[in-house]
Protein backbone atom coordinates (compact mmCIF):
# COMPACT_ATOMS: atom_id res chain seq x y z
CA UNK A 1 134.08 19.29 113.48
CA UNK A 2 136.98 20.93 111.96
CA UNK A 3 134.62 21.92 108.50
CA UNK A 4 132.11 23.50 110.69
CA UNK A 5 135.36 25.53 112.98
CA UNK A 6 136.99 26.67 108.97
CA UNK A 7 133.18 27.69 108.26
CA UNK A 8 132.45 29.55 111.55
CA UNK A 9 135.53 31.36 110.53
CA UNK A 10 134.78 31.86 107.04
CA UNK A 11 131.72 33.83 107.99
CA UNK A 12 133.14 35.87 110.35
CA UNK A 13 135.74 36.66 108.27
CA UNK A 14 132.61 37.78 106.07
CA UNK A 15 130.98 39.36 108.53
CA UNK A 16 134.35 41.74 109.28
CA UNK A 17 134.35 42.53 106.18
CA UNK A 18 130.62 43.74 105.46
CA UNK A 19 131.26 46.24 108.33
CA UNK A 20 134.48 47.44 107.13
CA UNK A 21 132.76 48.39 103.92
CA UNK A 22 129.86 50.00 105.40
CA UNK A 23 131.80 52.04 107.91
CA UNK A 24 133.91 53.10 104.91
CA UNK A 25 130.97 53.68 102.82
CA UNK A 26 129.50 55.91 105.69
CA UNK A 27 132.70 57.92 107.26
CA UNK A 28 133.19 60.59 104.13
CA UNK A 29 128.83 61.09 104.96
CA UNK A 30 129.67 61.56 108.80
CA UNK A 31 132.75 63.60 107.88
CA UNK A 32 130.54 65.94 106.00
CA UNK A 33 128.21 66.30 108.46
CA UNK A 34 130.44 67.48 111.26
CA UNK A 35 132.48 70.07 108.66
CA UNK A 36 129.25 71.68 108.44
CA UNK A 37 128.81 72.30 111.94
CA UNK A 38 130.01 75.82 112.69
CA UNK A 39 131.25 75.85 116.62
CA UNK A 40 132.58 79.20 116.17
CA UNK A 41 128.49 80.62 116.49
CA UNK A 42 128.03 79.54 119.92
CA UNK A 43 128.27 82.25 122.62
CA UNK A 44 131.28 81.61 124.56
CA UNK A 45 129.38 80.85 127.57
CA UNK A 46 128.75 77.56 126.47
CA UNK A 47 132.09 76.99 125.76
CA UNK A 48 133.41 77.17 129.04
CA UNK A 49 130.59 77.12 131.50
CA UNK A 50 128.00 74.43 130.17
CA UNK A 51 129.89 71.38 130.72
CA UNK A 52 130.25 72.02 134.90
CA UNK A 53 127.54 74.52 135.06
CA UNK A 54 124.71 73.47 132.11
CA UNK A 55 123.62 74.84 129.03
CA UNK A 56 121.52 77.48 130.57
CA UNK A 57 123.70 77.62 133.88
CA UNK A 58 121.36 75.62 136.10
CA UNK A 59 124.36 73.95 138.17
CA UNK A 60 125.06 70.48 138.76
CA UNK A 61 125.83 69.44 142.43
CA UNK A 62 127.52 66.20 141.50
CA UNK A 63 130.27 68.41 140.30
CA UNK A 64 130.35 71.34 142.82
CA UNK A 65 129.02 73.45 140.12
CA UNK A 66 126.50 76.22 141.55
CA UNK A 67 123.71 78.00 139.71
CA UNK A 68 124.40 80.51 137.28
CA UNK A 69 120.99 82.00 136.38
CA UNK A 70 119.80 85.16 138.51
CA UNK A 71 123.50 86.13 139.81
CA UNK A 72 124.42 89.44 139.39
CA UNK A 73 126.35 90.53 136.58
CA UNK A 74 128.52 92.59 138.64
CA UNK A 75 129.00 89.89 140.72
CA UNK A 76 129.71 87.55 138.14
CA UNK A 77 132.51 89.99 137.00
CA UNK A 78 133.85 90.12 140.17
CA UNK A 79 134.26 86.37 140.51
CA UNK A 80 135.89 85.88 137.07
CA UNK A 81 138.41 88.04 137.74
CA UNK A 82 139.59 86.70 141.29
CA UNK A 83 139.65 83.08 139.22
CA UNK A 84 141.45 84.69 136.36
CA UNK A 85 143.81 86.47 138.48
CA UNK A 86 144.60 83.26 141.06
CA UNK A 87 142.77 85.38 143.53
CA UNK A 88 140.18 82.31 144.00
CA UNK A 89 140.83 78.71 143.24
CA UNK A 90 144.73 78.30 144.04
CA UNK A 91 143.78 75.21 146.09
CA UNK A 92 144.25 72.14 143.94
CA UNK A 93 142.99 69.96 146.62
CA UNK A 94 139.88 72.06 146.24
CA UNK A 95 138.68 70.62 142.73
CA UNK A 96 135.86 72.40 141.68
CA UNK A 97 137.27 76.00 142.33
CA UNK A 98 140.78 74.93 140.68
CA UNK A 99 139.01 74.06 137.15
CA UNK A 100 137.52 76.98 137.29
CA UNK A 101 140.38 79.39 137.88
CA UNK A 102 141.56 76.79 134.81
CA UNK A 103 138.63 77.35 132.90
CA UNK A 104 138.66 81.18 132.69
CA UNK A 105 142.52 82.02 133.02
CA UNK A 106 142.80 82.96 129.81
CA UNK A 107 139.73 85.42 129.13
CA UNK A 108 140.35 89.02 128.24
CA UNK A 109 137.62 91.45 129.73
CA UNK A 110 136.12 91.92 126.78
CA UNK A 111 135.36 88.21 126.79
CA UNK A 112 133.92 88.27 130.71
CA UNK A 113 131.84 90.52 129.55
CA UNK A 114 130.26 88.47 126.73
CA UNK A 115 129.84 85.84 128.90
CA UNK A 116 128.01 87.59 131.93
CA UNK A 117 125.99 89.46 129.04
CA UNK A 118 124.92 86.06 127.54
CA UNK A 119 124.29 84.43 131.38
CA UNK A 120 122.21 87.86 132.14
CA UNK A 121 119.56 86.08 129.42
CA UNK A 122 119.20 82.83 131.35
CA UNK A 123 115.94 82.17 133.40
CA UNK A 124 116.26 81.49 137.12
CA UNK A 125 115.49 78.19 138.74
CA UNK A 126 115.42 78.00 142.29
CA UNK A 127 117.16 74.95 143.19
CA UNK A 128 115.75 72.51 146.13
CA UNK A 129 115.55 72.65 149.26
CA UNK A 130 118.63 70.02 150.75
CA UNK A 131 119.48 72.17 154.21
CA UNK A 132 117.14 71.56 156.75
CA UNK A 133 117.42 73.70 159.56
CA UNK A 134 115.60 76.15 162.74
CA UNK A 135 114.19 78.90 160.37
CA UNK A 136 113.28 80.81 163.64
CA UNK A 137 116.41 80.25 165.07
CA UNK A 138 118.02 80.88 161.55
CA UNK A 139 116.41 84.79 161.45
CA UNK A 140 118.22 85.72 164.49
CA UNK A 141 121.43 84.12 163.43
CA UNK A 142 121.36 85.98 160.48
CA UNK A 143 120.75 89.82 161.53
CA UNK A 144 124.67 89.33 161.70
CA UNK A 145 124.19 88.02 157.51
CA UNK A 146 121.83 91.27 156.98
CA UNK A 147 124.20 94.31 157.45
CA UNK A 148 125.65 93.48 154.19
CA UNK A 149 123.45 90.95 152.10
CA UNK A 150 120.38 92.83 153.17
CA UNK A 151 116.92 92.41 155.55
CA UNK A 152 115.95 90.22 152.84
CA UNK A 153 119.19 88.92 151.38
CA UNK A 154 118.65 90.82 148.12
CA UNK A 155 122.70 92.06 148.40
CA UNK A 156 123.94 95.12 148.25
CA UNK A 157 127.00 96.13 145.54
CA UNK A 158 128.77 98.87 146.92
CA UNK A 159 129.04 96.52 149.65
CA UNK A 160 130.14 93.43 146.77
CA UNK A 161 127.14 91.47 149.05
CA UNK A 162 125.44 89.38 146.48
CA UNK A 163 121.89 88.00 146.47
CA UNK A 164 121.35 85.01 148.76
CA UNK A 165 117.86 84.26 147.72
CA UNK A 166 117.42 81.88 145.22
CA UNK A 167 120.59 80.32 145.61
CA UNK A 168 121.53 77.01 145.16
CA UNK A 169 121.67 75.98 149.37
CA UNK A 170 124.04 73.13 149.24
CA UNK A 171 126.70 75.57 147.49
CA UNK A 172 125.75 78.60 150.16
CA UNK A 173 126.80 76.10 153.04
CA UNK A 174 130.02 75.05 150.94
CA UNK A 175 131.37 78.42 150.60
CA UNK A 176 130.54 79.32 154.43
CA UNK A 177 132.70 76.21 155.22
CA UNK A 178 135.34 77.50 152.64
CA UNK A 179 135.33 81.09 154.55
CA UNK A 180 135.59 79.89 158.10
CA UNK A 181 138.51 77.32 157.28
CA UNK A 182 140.42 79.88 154.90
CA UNK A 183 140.05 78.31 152.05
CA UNK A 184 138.33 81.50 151.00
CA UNK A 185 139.26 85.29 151.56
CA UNK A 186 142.55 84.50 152.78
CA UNK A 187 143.65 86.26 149.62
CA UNK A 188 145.24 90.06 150.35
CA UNK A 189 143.43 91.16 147.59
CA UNK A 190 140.01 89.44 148.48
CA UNK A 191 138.64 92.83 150.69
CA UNK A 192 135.40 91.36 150.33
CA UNK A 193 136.32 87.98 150.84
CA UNK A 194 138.20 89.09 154.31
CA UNK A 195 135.24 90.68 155.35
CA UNK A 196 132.88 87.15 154.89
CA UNK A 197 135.75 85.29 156.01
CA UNK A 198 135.13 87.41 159.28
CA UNK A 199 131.65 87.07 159.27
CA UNK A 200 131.75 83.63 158.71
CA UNK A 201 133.05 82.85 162.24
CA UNK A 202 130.56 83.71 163.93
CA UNK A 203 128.70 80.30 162.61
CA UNK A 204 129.69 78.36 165.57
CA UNK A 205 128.52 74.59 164.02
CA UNK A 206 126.86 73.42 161.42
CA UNK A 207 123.65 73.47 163.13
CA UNK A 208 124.10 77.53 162.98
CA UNK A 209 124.64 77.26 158.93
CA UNK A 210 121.93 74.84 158.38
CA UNK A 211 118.95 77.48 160.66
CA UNK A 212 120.62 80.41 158.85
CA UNK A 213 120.34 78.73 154.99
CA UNK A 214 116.81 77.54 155.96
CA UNK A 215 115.77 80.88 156.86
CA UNK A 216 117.31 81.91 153.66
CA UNK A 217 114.92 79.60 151.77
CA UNK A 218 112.27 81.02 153.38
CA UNK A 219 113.01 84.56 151.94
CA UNK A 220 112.76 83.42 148.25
């Protein structure tokens, strides 16, 4: 018994070995390999949006991360500037719009550009359908929505009313939640975000976000 324990270990010991050589045969090839990747060519949209938002900004709900495609550059600008300028996001409890203020704090204009420019390229996916609601209910709720975001939620930017239509729903009911509890345009600097904030009120329950969002659908 004790020969065949010494031999058991004897070929391990072997076996350790063998892979210690290979993986030291192999690391300089690896090594190599990854040198001649160059990171600096990749637009700087990947750099700091892909990993919440996707390569080609499709969103990921698991993470609170809406859809990028199909936004409006303006509005895009808008947004990275309230993050960059603690404007949105100060609420740490509030993980998904913290990273992001993170995530962009230390981009120069001339860098938000590049990135909305790059994001203007990506095709739009309409997301699914998760908020069921009243459409016909929902089109009389939201003749409040339309005065700013338009008849058929296309926006309006001298109003800084984005496009509701093809928007991710799930993250359209999130940030009407965010409005009416503060969370959002409670900022002094957030005119707009006062102005939704307001808005946003007149949602009396959940039932009156979920008819208004499935209308909404209903307009892509």
């Amino acid at each position: 018994m004790m020969r065949i324990t010494s031999l058991s270990r004897l070929l391990r010991g072997l076996l350790l070995l063998m892979a210690l050589a290979t993986s030291s045969l192999f690391a300089p090839a690896f090594a190599q390999q990854y040198a001649a990747i160059d990171t600096s060519v990749q637009p700087l949209s990947n750099k700091i949006c892909a990993t919440c938002h996707g390569a080609y900004g499709q969103g990921n709900a698991v993470v609170g991360a809406p859809s990028l495609a199909g936004l409006e550059s303006w509005y895009l600008k808008e947004q990275l500037i309230k993050f960059r300028d603690s404007i949105r996001g100060v609420e740490k409890d509030y993980i998904p719009a913290h990273e992001m203020r993170a995530a962009v704090a230390e981009l120069s204009e001339a860098e938000m550009d590049e990135v909305v420019a790059y994001i203007e390229t990506w095709d739009v996916t309409p997301g699914a359908t998760t908020v069921i609601g009243d459409t016909v209910r929902g089109a009389g709720l939201y003749a409040n929505c339309s005065a700013c975001h338009g008849l058929s939620a296309t926006g309006n930017r001298a109003l800084s009313a984005p496009a509701l239509v093809n928007r991710d729903d799930w993250y359209l009911r999130r940030q009407l939640k965010l409005f009416q509890s503060g969370y959002r345009g409670q900022h002094p600097e957030d005119i707009a975000g006062a102005q939704m904030r307001s808005a946003a009120q007149l949602l009396k329950s959940d039932e009156d976000i979920n008819d208004v969002l499935a209308h909404i659908g209903t307009l892509n």
